[in-house]
N, C-alpha and C. Protein backbone atom coordinates (compact mmCIF):
# COMPACT_ATOMS: atom_id res chain seq x y z
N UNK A 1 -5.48 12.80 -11.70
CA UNK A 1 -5.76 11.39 -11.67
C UNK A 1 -5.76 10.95 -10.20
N UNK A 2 -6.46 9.82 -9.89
CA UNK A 2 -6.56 9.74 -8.39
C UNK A 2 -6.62 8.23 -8.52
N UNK A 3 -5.59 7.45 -7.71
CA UNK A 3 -5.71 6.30 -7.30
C UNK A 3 -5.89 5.87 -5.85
N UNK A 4 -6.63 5.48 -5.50
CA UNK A 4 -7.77 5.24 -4.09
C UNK A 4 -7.68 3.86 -3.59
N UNK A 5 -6.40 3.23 -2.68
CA UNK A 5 -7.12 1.93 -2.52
C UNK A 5 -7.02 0.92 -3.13
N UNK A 6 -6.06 1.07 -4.69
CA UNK A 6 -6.21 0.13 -6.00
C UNK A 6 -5.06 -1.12 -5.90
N UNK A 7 -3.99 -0.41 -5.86
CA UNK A 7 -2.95 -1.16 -5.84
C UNK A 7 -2.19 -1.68 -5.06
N UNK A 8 -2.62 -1.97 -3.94
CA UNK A 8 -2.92 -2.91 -2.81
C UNK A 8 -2.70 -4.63 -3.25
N UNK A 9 -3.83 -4.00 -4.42
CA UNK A 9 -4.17 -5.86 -5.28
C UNK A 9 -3.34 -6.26 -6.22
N UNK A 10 -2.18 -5.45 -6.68
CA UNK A 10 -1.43 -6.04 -7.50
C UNK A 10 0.28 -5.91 -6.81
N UNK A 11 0.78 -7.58 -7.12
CA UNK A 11 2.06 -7.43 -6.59
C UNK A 11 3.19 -5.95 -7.10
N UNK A 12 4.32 -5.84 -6.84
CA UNK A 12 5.20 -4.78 -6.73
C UNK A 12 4.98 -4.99 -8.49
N UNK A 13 5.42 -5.17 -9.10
CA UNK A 13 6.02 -5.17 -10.64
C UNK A 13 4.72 -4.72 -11.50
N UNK A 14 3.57 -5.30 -10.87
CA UNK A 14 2.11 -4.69 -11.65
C UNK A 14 2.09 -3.57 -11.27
N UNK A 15 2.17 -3.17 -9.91
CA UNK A 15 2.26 -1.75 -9.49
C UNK A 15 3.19 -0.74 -10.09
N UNK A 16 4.06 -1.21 -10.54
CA UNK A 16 5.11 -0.56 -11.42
C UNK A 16 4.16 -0.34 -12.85
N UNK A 17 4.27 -1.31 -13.43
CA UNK A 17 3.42 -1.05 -14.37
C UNK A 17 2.44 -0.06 -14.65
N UNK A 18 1.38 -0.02 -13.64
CA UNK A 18 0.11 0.33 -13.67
C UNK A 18 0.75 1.77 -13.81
N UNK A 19 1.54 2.24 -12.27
CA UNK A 19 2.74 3.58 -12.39
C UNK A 19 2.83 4.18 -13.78
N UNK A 20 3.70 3.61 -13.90
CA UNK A 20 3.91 3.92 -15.40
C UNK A 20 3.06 4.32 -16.39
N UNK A 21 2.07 3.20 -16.62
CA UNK A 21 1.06 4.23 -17.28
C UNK A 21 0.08 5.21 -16.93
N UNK A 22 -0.02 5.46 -15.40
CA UNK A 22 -0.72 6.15 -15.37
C UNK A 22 0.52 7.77 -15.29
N UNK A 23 1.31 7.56 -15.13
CA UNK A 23 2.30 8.63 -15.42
C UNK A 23 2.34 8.69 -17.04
N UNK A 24 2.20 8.02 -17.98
CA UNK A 24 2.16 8.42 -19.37
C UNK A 24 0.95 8.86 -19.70
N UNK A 25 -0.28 8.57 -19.21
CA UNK A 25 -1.82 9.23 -19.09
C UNK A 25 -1.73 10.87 -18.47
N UNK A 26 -1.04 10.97 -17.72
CA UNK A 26 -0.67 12.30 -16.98
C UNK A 26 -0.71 13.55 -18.53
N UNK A 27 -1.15 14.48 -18.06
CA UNK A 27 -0.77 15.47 -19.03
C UNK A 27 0.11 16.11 -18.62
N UNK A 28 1.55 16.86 -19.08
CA UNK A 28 2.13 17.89 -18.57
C UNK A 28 2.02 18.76 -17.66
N UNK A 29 2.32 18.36 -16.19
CA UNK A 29 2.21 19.13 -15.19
C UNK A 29 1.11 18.54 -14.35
N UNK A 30 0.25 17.85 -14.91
CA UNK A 30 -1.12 17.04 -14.44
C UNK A 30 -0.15 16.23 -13.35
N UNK A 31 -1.16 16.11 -11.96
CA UNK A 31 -1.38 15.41 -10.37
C UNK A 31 -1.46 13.83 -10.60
N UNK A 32 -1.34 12.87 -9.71
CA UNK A 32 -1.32 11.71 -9.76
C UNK A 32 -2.00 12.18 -7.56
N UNK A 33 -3.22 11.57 -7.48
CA UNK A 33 -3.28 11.37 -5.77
C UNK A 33 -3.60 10.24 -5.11
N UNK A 34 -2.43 9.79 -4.60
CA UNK A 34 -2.42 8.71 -4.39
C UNK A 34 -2.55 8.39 -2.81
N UNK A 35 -3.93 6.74 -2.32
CA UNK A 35 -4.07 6.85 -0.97
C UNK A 35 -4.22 4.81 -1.42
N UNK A 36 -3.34 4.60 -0.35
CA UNK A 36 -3.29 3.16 -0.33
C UNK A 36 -2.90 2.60 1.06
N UNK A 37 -2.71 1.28 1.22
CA UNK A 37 -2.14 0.71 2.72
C UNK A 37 -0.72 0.53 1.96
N UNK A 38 0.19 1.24 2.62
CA UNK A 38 1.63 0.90 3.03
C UNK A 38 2.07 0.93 4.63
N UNK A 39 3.14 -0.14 4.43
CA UNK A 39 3.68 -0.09 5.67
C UNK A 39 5.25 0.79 5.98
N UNK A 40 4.80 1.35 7.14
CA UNK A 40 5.80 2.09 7.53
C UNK A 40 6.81 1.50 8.77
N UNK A 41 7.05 0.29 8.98
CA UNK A 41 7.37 -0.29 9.50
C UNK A 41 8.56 -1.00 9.74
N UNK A 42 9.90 -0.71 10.11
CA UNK A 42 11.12 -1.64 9.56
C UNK A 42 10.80 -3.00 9.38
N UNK A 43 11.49 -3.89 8.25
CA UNK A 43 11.00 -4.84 8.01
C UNK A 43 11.37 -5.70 8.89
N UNK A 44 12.49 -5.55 9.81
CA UNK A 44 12.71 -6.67 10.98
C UNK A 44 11.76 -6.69 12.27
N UNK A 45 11.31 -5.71 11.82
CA UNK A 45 10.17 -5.50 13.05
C UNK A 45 8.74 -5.73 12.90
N UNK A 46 8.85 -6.60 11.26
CA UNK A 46 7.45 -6.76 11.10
C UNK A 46 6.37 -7.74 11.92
N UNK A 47 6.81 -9.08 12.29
CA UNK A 47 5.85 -9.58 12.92
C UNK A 47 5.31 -9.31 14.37
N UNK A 48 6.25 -8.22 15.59
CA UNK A 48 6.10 -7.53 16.49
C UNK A 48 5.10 -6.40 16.27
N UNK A 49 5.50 -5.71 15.48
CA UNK A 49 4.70 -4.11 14.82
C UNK A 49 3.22 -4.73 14.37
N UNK A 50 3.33 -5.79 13.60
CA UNK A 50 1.71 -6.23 13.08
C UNK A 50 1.24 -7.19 14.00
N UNK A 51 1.27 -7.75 15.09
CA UNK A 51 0.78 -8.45 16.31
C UNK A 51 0.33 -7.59 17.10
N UNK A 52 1.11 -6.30 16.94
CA UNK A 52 0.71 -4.89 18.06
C UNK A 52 -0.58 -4.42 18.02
N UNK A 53 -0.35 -4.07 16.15
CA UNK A 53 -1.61 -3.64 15.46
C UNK A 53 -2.57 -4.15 15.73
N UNK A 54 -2.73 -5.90 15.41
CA UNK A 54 -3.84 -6.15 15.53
C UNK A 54 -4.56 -6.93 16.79
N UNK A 55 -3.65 -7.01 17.72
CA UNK A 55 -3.60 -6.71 19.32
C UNK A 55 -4.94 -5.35 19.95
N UNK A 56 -4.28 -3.92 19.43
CA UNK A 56 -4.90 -2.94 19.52
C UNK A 56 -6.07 -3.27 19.13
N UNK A 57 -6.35 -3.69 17.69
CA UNK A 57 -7.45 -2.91 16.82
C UNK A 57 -8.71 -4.25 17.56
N UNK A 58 -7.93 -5.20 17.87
CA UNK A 58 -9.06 -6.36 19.03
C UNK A 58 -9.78 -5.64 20.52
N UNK A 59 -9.10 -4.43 20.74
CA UNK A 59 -9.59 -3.38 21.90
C UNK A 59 -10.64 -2.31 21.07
N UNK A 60 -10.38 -1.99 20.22
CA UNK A 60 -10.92 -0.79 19.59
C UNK A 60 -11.62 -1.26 18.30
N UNK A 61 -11.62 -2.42 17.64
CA UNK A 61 -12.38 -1.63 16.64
C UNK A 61 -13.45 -3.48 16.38
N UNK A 62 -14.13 -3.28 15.45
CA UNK A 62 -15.28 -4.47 15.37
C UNK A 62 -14.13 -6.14 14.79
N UNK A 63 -15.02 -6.79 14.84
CA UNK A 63 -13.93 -7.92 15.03
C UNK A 63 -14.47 -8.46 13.44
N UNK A 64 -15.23 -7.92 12.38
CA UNK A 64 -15.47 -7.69 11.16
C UNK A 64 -13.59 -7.38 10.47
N UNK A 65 -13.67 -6.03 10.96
CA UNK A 65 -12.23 -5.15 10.85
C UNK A 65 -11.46 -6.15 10.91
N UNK A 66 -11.33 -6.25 12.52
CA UNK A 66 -9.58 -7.69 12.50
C UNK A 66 -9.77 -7.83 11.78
N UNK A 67 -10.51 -9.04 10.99
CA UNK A 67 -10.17 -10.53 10.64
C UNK A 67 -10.20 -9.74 9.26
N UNK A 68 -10.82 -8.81 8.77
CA UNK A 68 -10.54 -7.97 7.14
C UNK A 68 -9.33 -7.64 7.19
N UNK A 69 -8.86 -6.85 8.46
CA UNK A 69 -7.07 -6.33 8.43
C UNK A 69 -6.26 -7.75 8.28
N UNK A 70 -6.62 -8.98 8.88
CA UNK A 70 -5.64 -10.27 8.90
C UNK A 70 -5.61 -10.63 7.58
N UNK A 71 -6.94 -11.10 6.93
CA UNK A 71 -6.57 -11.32 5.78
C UNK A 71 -6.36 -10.08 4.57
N UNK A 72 -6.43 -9.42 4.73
CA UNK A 72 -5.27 -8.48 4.24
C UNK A 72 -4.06 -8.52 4.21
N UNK A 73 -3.41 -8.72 5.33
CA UNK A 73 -2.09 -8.77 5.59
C UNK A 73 -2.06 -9.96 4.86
N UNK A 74 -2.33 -11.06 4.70
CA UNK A 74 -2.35 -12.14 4.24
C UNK A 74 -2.42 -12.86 3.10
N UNK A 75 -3.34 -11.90 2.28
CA UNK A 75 -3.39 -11.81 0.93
C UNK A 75 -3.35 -11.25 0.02
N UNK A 76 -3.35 -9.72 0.27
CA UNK A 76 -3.16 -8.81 -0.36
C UNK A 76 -1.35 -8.36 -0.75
N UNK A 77 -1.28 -7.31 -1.28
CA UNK A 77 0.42 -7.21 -1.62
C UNK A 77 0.32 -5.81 -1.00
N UNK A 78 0.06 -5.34 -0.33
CA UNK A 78 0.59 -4.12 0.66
C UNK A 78 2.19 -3.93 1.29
N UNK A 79 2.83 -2.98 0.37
CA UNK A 79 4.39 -2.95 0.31
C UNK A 79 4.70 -1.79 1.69
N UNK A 80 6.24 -1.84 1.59
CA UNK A 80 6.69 -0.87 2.64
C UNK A 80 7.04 0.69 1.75
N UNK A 81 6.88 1.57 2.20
CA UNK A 81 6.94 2.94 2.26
C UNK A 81 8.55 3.28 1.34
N UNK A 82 9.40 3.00 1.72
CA UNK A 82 10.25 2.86 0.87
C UNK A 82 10.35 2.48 -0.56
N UNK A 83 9.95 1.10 -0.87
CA UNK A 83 9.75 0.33 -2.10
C UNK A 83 9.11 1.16 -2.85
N UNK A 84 7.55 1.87 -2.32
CA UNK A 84 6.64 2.60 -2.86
C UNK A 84 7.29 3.84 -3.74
N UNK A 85 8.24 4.28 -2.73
CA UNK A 85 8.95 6.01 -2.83
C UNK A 85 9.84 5.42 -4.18
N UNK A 86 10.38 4.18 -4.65
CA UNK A 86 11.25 3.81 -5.12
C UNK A 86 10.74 3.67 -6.48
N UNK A 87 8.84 3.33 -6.69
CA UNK A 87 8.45 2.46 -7.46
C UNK A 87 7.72 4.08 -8.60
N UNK A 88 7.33 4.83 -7.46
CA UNK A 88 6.99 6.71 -7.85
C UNK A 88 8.25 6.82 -8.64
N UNK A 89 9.32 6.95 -8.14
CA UNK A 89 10.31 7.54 -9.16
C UNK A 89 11.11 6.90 -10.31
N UNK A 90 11.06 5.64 -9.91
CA UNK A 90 11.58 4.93 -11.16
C UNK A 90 10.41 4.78 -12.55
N UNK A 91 9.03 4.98 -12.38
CA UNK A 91 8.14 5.05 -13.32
C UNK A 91 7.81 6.90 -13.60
N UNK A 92 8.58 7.82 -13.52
CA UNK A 92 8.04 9.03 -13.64
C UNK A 92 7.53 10.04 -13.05
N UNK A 93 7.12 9.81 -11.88
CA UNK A 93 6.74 10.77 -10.60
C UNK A 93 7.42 11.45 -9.89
């Protein structure tokens, strides 16, 4: 099973959810591959660490990008790396 990108769009508890069933869809021994935006970031360090980011990405990358990465950050539910590791094992993974 491969989730790509998906759950980005749903807050933490849908993401649980979704988890879950796609861990009960799983067949015995069957893969789950999972590629999404998490942050790896301590959370006290978030508004420094994401000013950095998008500091940089105003040198390097199209200004399309920024303002897609801002409102991202902004509207989307993109969790921290932890929560994620937390949300895998409490639903079955």
């Amino acid at each position: 099973m491969v989730s790509k990108f998906a759950l980005h769009h749903l807050p933490d508890f849908w993401k649980s959810l979704a988890l879950l069933n796609m861990s009960h869809c799983l067949k015995k021994g069957g893969k789950l591959y999972f590629s999404d935006l998490v942050f790896t970031i301590p959370p006290a360090e978030y508004e420094v660490s994401i000013n950095q980011m998008i500091e940089h990405m105003k040198k390097t990358a199209s200004k399309s990008l920024v303002q897609e990465t801002i409102i991202h950050i902004k509207e989307e539910f993109s969790t921290y790396d932890w929560i994620m590791e937390g949300l895998f094992k409490k639903t079955g993974f």
